[in-house]
C-alpha atoms as a PDB file:
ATOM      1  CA  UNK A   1     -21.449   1.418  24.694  1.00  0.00           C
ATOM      2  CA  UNK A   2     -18.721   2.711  22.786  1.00  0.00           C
ATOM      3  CA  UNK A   3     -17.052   1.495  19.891  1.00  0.00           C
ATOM      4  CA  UNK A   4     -13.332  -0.511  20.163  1.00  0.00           C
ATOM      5  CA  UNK A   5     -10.850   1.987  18.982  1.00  0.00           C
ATOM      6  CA  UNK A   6      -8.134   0.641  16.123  1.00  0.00           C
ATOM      7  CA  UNK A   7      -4.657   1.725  17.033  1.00  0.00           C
ATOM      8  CA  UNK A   8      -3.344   2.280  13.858  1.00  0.00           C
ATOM      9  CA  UNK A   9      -0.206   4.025  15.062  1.00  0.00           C
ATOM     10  CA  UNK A  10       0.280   0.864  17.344  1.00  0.00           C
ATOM     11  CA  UNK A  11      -0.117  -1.183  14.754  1.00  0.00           C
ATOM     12  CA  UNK A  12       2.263   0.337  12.308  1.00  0.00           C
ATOM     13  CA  UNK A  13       4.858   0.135  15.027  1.00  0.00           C
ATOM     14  CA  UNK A  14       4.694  -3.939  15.107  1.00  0.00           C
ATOM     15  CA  UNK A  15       5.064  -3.437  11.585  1.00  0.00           C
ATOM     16  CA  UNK A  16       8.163  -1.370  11.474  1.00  0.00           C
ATOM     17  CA  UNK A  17       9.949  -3.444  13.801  1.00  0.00           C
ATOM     18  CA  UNK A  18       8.834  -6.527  12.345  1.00  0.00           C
ATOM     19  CA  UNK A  19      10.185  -5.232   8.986  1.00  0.00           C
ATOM     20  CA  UNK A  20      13.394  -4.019  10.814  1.00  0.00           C
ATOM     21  CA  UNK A  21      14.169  -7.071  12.043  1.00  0.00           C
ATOM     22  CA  UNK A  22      13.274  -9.134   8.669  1.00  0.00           C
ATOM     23  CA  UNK A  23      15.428  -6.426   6.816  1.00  0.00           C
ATOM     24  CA  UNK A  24      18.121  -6.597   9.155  1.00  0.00           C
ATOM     25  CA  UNK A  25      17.985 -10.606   8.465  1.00  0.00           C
ATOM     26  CA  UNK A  26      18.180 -10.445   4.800  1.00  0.00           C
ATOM     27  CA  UNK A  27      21.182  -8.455   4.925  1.00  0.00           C
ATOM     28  CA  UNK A  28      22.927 -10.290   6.494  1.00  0.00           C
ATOM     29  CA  UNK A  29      21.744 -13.615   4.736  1.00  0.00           C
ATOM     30  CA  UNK A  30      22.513 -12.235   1.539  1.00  0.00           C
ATOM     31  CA  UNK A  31      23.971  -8.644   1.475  1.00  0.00           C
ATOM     32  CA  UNK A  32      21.040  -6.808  -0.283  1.00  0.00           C
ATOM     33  CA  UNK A  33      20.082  -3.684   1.636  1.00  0.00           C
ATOM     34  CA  UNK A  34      16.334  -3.010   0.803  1.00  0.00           C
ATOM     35  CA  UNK A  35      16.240   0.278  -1.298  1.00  0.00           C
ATOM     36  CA  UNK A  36      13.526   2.537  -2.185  1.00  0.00           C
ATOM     37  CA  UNK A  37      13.820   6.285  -4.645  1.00  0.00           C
ATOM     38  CA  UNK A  38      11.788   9.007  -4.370  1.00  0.00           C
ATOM     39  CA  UNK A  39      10.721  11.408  -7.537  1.00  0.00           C
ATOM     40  CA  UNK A  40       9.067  14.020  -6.675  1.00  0.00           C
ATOM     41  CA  UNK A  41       8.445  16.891  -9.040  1.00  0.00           C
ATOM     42  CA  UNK A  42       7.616  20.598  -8.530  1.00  0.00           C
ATOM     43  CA  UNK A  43       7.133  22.538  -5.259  1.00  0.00           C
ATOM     44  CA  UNK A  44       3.713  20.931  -3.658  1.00  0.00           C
ATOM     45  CA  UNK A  45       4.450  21.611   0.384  1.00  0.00           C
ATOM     46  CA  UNK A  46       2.563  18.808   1.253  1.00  0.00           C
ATOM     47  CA  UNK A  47       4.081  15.929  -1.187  1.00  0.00           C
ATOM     48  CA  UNK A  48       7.382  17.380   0.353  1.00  0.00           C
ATOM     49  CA  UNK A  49       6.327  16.332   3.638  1.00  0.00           C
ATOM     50  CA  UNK A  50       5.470  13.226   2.309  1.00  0.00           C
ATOM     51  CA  UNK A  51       8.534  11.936   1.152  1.00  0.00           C
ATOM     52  CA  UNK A  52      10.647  13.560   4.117  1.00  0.00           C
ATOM     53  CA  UNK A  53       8.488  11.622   6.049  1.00  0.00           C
ATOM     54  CA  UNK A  54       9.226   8.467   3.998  1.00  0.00           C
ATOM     55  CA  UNK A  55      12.616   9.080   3.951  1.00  0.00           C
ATOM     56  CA  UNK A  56      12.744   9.153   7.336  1.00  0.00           C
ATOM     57  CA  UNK A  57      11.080   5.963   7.678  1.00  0.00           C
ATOM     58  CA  UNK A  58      13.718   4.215   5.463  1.00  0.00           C
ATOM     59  CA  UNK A  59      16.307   5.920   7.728  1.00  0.00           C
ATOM     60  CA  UNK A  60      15.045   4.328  10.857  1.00  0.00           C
ATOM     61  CA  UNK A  61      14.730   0.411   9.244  1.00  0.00           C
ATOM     62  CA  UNK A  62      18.124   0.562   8.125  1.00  0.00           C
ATOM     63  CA  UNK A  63      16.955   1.081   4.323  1.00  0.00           C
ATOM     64  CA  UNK A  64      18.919   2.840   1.441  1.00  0.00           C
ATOM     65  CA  UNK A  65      16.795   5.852  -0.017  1.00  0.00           C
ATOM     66  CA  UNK A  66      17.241   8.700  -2.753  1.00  0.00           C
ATOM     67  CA  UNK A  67      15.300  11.475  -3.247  1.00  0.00           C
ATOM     68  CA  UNK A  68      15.639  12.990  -6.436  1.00  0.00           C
ATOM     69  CA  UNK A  69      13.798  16.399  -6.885  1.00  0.00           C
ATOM     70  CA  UNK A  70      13.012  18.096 -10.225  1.00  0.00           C
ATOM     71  CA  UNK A  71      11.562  21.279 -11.091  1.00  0.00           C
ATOM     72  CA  UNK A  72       7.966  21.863 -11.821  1.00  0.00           C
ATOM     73  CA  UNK A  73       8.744  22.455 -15.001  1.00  0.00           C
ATOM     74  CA  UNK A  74      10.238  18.893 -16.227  1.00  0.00           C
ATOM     75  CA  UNK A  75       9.089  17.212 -18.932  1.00  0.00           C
ATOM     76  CA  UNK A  76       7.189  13.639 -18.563  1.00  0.00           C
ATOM     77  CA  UNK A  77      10.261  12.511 -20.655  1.00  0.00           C
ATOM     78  CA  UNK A  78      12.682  13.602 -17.905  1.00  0.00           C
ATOM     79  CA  UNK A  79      10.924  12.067 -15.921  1.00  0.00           C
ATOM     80  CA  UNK A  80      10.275   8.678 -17.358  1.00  0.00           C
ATOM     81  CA  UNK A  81      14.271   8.605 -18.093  1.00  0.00           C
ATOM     82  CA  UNK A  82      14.756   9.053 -14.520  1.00  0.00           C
ATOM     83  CA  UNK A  83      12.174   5.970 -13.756  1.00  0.00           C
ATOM     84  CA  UNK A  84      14.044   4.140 -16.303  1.00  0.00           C
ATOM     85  CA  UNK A  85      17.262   5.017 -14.689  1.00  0.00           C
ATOM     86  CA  UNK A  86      16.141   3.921 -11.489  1.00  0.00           C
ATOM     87  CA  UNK A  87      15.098   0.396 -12.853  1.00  0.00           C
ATOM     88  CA  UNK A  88      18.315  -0.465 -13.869  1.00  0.00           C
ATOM     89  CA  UNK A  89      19.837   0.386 -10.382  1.00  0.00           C
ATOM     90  CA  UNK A  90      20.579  -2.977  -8.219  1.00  0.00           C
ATOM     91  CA  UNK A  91      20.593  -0.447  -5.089  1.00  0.00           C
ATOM     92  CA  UNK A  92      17.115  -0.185  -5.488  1.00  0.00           C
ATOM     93  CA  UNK A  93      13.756  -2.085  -4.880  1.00  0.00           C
ATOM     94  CA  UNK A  94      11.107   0.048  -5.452  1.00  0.00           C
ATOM     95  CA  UNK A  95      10.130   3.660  -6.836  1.00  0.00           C
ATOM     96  CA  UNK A  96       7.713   5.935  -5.669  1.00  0.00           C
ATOM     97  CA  UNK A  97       6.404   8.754  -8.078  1.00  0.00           C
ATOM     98  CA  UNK A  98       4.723  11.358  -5.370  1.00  0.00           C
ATOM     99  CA  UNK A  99       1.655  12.248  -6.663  1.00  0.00           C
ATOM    100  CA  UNK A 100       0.027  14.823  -7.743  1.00  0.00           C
ATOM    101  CA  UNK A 101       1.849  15.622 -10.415  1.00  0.00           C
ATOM    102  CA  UNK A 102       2.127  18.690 -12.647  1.00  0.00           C
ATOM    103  CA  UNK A 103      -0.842  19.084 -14.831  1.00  0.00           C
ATOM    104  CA  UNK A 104       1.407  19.038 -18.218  1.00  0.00           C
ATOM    105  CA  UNK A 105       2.098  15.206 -16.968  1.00  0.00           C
ATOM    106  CA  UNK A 106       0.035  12.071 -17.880  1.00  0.00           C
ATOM    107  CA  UNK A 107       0.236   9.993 -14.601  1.00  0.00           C
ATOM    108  CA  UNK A 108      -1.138   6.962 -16.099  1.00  0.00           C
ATOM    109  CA  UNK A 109       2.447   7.114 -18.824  1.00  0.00           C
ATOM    110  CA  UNK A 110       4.175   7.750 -16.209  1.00  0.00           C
ATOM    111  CA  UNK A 111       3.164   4.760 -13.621  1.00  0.00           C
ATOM    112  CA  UNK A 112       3.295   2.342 -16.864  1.00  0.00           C
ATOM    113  CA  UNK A 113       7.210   3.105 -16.723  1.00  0.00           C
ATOM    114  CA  UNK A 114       8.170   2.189 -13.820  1.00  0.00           C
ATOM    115  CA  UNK A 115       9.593  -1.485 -13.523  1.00  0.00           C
ATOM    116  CA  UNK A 116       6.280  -3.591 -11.928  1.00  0.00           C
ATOM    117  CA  UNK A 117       8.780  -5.325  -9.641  1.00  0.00           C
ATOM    118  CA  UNK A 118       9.529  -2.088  -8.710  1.00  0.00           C
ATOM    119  CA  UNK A 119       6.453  -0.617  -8.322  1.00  0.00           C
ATOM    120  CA  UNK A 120       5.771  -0.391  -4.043  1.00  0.00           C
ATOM    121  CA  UNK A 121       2.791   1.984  -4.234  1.00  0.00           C
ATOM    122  CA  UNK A 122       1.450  -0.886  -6.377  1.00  0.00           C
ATOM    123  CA  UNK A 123      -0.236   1.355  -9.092  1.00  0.00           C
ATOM    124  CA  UNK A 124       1.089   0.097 -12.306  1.00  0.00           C
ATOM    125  CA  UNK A 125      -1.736  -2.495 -14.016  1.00  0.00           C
ATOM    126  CA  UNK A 126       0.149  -5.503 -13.967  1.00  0.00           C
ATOM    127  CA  UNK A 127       0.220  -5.449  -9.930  1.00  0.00           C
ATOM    128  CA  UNK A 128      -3.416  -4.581 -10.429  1.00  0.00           C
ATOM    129  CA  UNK A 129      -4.214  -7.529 -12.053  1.00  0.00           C
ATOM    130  CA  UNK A 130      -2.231  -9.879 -10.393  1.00  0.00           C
ATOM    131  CA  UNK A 131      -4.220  -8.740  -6.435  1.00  0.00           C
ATOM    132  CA  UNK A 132      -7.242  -8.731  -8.481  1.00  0.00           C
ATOM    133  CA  UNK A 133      -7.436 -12.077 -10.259  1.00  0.00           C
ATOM    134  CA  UNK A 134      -5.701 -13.843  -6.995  1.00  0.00           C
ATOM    135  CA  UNK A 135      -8.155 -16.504  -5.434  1.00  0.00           C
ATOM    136  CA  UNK A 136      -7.830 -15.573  -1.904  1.00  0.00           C
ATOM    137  CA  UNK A 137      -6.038 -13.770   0.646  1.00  0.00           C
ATOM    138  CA  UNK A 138      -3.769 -16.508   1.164  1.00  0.00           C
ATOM    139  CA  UNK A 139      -2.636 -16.483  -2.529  1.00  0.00           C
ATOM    140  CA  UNK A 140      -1.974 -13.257  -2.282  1.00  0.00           C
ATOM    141  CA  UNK A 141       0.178 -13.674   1.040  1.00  0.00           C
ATOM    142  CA  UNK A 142       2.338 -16.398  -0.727  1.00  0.00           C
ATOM    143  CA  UNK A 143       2.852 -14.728  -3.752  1.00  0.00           C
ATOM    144  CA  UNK A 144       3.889 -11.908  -2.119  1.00  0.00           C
ATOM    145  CA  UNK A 145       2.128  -9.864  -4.302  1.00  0.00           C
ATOM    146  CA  UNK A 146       3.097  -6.129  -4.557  1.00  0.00           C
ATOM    147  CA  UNK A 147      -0.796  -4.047  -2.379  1.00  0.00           C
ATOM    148  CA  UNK A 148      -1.384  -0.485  -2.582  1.00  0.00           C
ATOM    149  CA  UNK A 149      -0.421   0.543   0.786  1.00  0.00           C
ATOM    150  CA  UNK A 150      -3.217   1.888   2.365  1.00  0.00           C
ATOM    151  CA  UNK A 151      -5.893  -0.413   1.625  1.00  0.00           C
ATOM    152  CA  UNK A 152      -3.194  -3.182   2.352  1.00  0.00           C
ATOM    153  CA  UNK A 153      -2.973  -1.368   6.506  1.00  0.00           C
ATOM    154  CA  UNK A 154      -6.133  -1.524   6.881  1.00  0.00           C
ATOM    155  CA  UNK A 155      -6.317  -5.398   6.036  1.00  0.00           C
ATOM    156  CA  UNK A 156      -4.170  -5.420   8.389  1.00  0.00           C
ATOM    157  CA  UNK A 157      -6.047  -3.460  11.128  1.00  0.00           C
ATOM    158  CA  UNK A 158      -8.931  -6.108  10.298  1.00  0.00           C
ATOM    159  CA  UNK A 159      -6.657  -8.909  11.090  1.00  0.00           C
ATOM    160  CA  UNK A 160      -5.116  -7.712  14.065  1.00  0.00           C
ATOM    161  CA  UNK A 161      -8.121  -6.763  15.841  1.00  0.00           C
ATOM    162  CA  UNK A 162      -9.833 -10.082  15.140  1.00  0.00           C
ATOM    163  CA  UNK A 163     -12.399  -8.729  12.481  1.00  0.00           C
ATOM    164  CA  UNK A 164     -13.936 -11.606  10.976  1.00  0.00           C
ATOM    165  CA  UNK A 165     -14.345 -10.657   6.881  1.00  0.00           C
ATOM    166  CA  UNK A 166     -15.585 -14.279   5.468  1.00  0.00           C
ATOM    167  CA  UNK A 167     -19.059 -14.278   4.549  1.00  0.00           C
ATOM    168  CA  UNK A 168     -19.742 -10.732   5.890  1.00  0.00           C
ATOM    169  CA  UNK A 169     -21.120  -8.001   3.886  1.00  0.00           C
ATOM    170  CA  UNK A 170     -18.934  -5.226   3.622  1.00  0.00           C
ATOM    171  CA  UNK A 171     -19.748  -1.502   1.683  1.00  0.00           C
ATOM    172  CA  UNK A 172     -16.817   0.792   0.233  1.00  0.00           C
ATOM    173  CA  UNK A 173     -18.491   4.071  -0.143  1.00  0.00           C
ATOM    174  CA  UNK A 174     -15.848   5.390  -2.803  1.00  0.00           C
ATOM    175  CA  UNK A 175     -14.748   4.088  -6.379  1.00  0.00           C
ATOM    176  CA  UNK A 176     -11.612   5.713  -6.467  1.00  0.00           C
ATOM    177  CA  UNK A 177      -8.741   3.684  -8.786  1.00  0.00           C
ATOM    178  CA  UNK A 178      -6.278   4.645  -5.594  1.00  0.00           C
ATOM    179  CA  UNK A 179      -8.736   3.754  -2.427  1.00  0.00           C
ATOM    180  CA  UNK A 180     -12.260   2.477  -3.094  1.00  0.00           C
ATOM    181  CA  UNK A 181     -11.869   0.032  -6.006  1.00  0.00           C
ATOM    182  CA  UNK A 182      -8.371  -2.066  -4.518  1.00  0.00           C
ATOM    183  CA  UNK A 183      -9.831  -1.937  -1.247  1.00  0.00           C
ATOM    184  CA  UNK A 184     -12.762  -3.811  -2.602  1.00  0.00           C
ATOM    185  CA  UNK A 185     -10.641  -6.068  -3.992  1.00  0.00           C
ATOM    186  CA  UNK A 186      -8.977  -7.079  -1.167  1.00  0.00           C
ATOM    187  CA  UNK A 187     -11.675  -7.414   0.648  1.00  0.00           C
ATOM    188  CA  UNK A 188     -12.975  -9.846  -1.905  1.00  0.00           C
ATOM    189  CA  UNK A 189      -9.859 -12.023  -1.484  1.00  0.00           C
ATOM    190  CA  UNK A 190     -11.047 -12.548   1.837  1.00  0.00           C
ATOM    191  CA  UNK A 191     -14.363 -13.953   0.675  1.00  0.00           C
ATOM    192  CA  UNK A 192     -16.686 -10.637   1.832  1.00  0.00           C
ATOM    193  CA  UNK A 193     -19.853  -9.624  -0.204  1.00  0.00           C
ATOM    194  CA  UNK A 194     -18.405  -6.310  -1.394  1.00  0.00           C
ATOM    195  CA  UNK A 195     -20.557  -3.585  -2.496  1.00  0.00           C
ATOM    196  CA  UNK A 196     -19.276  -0.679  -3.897  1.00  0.00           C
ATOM    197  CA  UNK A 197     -21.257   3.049  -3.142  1.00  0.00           C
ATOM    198  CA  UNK A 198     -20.812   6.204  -4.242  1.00  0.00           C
ATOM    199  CA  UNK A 199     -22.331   9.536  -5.330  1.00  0.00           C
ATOM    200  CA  UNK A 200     -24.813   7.741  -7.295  1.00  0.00           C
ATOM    201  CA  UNK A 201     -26.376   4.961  -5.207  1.00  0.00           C
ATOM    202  CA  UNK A 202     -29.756   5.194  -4.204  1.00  0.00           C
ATOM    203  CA  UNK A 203     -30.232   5.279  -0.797  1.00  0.00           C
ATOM    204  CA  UNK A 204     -26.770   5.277   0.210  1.00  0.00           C
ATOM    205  CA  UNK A 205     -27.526   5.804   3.938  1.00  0.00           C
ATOM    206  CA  UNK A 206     -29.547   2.232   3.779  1.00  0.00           C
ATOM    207  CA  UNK A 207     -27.214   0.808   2.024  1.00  0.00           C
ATOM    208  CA  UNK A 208     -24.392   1.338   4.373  1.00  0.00           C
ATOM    209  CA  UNK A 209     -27.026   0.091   7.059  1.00  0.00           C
ATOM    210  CA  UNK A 210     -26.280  -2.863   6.501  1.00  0.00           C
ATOM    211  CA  UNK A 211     -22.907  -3.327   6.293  1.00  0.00           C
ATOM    212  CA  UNK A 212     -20.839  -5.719   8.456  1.00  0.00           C
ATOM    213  CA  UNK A 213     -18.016  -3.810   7.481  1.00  0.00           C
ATOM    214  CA  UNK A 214     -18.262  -0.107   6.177  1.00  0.00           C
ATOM    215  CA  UNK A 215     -15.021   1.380   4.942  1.00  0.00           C
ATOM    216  CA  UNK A 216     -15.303   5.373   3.747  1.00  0.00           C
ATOM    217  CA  UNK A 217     -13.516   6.473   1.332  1.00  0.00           C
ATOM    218  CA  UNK A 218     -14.897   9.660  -0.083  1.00  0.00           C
ATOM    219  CA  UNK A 219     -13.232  12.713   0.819  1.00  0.00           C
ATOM    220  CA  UNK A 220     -15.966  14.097   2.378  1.00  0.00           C
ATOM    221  CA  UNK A 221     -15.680  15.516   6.012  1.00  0.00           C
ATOM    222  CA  UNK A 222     -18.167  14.031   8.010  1.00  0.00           C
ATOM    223  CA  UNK A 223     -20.264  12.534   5.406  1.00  0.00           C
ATOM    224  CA  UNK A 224     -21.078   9.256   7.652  1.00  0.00           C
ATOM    225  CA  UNK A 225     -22.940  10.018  10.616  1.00  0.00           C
ATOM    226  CA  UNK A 226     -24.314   7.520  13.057  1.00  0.00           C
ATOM    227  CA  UNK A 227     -27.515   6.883  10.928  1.00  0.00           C
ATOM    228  CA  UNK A 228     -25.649   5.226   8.105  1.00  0.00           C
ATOM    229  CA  UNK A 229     -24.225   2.221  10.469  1.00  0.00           C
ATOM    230  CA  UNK A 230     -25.162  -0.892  11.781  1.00  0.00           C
ATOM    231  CA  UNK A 231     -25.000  -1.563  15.186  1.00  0.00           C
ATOM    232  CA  UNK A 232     -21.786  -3.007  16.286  1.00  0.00           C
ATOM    233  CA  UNK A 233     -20.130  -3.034  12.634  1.00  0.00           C
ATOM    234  CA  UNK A 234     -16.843  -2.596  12.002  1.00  0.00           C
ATOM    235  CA  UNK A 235     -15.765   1.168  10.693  1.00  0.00           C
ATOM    236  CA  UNK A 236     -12.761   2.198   9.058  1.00  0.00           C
ATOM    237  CA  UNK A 237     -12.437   5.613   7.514  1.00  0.00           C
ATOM    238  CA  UNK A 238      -9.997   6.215   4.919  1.00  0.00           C
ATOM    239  CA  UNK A 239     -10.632   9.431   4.866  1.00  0.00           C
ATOM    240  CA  UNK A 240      -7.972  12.735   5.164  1.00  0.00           C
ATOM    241  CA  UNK A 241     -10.242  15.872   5.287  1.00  0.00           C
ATOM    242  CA  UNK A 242      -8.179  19.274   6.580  1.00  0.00           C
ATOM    243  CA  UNK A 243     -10.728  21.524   8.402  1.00  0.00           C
ATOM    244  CA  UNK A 244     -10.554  24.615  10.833  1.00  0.00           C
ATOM    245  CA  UNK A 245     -10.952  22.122  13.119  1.00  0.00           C
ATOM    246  CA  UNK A 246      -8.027  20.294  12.291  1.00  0.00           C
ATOM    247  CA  UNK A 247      -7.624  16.933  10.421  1.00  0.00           C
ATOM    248  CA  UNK A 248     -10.816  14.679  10.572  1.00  0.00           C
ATOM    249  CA  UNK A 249     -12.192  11.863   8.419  1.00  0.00           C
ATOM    250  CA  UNK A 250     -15.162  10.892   6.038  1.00  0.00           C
ATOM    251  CA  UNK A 251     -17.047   9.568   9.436  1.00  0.00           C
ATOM    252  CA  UNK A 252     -18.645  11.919  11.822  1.00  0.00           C
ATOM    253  CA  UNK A 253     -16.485   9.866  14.724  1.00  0.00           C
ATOM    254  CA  UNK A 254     -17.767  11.181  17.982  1.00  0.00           C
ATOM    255  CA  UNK A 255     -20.994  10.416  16.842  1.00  0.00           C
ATOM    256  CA  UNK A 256     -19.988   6.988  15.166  1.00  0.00           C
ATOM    257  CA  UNK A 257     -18.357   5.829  17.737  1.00  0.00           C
ATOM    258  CA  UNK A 258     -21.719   5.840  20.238  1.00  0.00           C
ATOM    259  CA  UNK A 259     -22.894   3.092  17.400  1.00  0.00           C
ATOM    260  CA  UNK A 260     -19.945   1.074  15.728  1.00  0.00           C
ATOM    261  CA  UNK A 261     -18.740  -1.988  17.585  1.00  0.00           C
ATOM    262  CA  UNK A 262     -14.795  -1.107  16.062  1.00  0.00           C
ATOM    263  CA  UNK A 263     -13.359   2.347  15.020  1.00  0.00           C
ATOM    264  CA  UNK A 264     -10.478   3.754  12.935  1.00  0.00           C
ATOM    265  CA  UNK A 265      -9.652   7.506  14.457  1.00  0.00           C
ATOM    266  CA  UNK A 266      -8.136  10.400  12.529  1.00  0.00           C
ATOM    267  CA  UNK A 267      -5.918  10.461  12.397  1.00  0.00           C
ATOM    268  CA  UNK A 268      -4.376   7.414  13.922  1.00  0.00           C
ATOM    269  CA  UNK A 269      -6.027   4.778  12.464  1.00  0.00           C
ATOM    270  CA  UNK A 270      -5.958   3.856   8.486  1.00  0.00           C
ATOM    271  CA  UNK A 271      -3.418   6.581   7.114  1.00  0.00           C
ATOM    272  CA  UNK A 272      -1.039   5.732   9.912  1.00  0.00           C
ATOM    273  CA  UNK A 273      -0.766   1.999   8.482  1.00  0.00           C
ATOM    274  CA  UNK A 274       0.300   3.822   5.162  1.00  0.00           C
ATOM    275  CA  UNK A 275       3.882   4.344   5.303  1.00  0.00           C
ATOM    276  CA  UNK A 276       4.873   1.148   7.143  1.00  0.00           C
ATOM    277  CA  UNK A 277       2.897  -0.647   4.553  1.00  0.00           C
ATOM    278  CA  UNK A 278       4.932   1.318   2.416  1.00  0.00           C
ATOM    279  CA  UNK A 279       7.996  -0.343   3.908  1.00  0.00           C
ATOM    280  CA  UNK A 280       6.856  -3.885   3.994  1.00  0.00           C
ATOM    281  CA  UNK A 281       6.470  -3.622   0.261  1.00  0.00           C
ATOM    282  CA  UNK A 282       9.712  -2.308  -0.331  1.00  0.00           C
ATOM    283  CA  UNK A 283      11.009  -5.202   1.656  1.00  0.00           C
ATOM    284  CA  UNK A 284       9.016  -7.706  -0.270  1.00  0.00           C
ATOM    285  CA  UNK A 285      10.580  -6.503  -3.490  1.00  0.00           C
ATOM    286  CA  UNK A 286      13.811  -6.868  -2.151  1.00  0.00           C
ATOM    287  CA  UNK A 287      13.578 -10.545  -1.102  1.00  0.00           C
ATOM    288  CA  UNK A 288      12.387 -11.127  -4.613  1.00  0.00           C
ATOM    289  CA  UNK A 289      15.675  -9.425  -5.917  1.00  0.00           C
ATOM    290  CA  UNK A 290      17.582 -11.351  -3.638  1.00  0.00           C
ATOM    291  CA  UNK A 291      15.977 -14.906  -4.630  1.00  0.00           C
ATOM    292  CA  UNK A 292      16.071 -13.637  -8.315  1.00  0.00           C
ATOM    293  CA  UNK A 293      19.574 -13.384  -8.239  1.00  0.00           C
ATOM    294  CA  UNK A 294      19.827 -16.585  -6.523  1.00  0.00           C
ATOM    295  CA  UNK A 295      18.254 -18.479  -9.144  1.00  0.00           C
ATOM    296  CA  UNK A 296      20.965 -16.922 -11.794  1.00  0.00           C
ATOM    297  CA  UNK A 297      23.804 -17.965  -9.497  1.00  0.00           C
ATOM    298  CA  UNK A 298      22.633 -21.485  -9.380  1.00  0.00           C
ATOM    299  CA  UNK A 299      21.993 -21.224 -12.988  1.00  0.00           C
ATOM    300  CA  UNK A 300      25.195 -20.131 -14.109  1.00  0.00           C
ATOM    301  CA  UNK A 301      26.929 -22.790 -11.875  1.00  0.00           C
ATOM    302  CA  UNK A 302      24.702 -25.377 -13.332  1.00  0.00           C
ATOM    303  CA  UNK A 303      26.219 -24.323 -16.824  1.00  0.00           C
ATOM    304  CA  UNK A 304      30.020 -24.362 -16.010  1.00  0.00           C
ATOM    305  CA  UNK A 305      29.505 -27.754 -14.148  1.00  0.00           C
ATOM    306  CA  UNK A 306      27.803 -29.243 -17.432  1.00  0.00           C
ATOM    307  CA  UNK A 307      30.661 -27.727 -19.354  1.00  0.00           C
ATOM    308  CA  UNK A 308      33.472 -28.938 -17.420  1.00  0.00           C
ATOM    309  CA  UNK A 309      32.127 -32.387 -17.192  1.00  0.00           C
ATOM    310  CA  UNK A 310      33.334 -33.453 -20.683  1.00  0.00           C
ATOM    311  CA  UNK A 311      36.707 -32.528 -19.474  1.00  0.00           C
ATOM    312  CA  UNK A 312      36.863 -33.942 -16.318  1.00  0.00           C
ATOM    313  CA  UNK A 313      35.818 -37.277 -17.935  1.00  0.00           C
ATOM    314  CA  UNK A 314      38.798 -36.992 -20.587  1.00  0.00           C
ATOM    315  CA  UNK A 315      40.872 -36.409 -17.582  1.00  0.00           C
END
């Protein structure tokens, strides 16, 4: 019997509109448009598509965007001032850096300078400590914590197809700071038993035998076949992999799919979640700027009431 396919293009759909609809709300509550910059240095053809494709997304929910290109040949100082620049502008929520970026460039000093509020890719340590260290899932949901996109979708996916995570054992093959490690995290917040694989655990294929839930995230076309997963588990591949054969992920999915009891395709399923979760951040940073500025309205009332009241009572 085959394996439920995720929709992760349906998915992201409810998402957008959901976030539509929310922005559309909070503009009209309290003015703020949500707004999201784009950096993106150098000539890489496929970060370009990237952020057109963001862009576009923005365009569609009714959000503000900027793009602002520089050369391949910028300094990390140019670009840090531009980061810097774009913290101190109300008109915008959150920053994206589009990575890679030139060799000459530390990405780690250049993530530590964007504004954490800011920061919807959720890469900066301070977000990464704040998802890790959270209790639960549900902490994390009314915090409204700032989640790296894509392990954030597929969360999602879990939720929406009725994937029970509490007290299952889930493996992450992958330890990547961008895919393997937060989506381990998350996972935790939902009370799994996480292990982590990768390229040196012993008997990886038995290991992954017994997961309830096996996410891969290697960058490896192919690299999980049928014979590394349980019977009716649930599989989502992370993985991006361009081939002859066109795009295809870390699983071997016709093959998979004869054995899983839940599938991610690619593409389709994870990556498609990427770019909406993309949006809902951006939107959660803007509620926060709207609720922060709030709280210094009501403050500065607060203060010109207590200083008029010695007057009033004279008068």
């Amino acid at each position: 019997m085959s394996a439920t396919i995720i929709d992760g293009k349906s998915v992201s759909q409810e998402i957008r509109s959901e976030v539509k609809e929310l922005a559309g709300k909070l503009k009209q509550g309290s003015g703020i448009t949500p707004g999201l910059a784009f950096i993106l240095v150098g000539n890489n053809p496929a970060s370009e598509v990237y952020v057109k494709n963001k862009a576009k997304a923005c365009e569609s929910l009714g959000f503000y965007s900027v793009t602002e290109k520089m050369p391949e040949n910028a300094s990390q100082d140019e670009v840090i001032d531009k980061i810097e620049e774009f913290n101190g502008d109300e008109r915008v929520h959150g920053i994206l850096v589009q990575m890679p970026l030139p060799k000459h460039m530390n990405e780690y000093e250049v993530i530590e300078a964007i504004d954490p509020s800011k920061d919807v890719d959720s890469l900066h340590p301070f977000n990464i400590g704040l998802y890790s260290e959270a209790k639960s899932w549900k902490e994390i949901m009314d915090k409204r914590l700032l989640l790296p996109c894509t392990p954030y979708g597929m969360m999602i996916l879990l939720d929406k197809y009725g994937i029970d995570v509490e007290g299952k054992k889930a493996v992450v093959v992958g330890r990547s700071n961008l895919g393997g490690k937060p989506t381990a995290a998350l996972l935790l917040s939902k009370n799994a038993t996480v292990t982590i694989a990768h390229s040196r655990t012993q008997d990886l294929k038995e290991v992954c035998r017994e997961a309830d839930i096996l996410v891969a995230v290697i960058g490896k076309a192919n690299f999980i076949g049928k014979d590394f997963i349980k019977p009716g588990a649930a599989v989502l591949d992370v993985g991006i992999n361009r081939t002859d054969a066109g795009l295809v992920g870390d699983v071997y999915f016709e093959a998979a799919k004869e054995v899983a009891g839940w599938i991610t395709p690619v593409p389709g399923g994870v990556g498609a979640m990427t770019i909406s979760m993309l949006m809902m951040n951006t939107y959660m940073a803007a509620t926060r700027n709207a609720e922060t500025a709030n709280s210094k309205h009501e403050i500065l009332n607060s203060k010109q009431i207590q200083n008029s009241e010695p007057h009033t009572r004279k008068g």
